[in-house]
Protein backbone atom coordinates (compact mmCIF):
# COMPACT_ATOMS: atom_id res chain seq x y z
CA UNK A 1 0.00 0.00 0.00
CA UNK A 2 1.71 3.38 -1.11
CA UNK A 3 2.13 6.21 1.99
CA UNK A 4 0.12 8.52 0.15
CA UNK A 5 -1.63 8.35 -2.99
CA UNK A 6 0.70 8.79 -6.07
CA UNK A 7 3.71 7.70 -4.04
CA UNK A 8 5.36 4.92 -4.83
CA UNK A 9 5.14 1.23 -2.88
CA UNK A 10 7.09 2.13 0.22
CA UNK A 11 8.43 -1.50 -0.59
CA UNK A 12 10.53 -0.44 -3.74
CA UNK A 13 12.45 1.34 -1.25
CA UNK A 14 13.91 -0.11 1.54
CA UNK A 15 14.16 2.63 3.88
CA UNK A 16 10.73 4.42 2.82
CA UNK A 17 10.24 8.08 0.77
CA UNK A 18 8.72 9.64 4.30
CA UNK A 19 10.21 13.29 4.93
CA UNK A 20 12.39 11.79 7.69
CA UNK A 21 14.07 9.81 5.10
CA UNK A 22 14.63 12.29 2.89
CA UNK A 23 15.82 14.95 5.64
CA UNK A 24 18.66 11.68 6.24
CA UNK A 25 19.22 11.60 2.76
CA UNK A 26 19.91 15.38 2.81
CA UNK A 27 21.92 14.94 6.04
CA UNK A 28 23.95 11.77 4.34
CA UNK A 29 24.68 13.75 1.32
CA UNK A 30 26.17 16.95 3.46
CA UNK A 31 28.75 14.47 5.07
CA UNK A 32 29.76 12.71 2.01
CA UNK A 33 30.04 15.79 0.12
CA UNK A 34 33.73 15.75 0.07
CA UNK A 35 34.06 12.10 -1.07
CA UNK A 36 31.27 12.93 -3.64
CA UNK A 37 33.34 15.57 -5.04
CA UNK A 38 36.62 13.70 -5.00
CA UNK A 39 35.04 10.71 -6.54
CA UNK A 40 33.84 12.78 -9.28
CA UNK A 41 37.16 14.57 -9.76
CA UNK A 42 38.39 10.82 -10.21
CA UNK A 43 35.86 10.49 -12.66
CA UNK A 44 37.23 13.61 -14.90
CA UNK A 45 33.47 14.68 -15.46
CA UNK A 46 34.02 18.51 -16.77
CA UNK A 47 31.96 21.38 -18.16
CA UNK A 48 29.87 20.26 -20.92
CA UNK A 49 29.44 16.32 -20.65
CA UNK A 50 26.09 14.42 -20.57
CA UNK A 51 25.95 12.30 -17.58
CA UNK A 52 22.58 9.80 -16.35
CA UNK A 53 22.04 9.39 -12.69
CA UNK A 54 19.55 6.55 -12.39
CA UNK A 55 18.02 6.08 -9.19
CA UNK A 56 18.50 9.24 -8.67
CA UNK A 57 16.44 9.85 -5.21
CA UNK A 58 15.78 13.55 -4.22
CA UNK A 59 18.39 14.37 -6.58
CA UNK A 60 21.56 15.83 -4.58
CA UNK A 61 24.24 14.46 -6.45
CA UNK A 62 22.56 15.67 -9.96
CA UNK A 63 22.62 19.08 -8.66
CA UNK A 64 26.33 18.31 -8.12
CA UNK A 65 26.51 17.08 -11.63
CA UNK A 66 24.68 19.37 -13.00
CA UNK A 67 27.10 22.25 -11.49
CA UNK A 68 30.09 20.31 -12.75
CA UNK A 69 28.75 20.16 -16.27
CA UNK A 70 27.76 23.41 -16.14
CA UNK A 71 25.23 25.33 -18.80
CA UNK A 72 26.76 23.49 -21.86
CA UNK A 73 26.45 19.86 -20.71
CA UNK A 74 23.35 17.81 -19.17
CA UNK A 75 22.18 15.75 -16.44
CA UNK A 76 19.35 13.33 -17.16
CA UNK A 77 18.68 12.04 -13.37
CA UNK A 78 15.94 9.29 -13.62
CA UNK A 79 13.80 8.50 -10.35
CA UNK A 80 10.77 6.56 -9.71
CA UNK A 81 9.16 8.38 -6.61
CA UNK A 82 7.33 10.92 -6.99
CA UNK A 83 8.10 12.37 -3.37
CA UNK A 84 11.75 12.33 -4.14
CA UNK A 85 10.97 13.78 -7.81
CA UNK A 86 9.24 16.33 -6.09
CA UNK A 87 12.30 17.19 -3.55
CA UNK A 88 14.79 17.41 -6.18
């Protein structure tokens, strides 16, 4: 049964899509950060590349993506829930 109508099955994800899990997700992305931004360093993603974030949840790291590729490139970030579609 979804949490609310037009959410998706809360067991597609383990964790949930509730707004305490997405206030940890925001919270678990501020403490990675650095990693996040080392590991995309290591990736050599620059301004104007095309780059798809699947599962892309509330969509953090695309906005991190999306600053790295700047105006000239894109970020297709694919998610299923529509609470964390909404959040991003």
């Amino acid at each position: 049964m979804p949490e609310q109508p037009g959410q998706a099955d809360p067991s597609d994800y383990i964790l949930g899509t509730h707004a305490e899990e997405l206030e940890r997700l925001r919270v678990q992305h501020a403490l990675w950060q650095p990693c996040v931004q080392a590991a995309l360093d290591r990736a050599g993603l620059k301004a104007g590349e095309r780059v798809l974030d699947l599962g892309a949840g509330p969509g953090f790291v695309a906005q991190d993506l999306a600053r790295r590729v700047g105006p000239q490139g894109r970020v297709l970030a694919l998610e299923q829930s529509p609470v964390y579609v909404a959040a991003g």
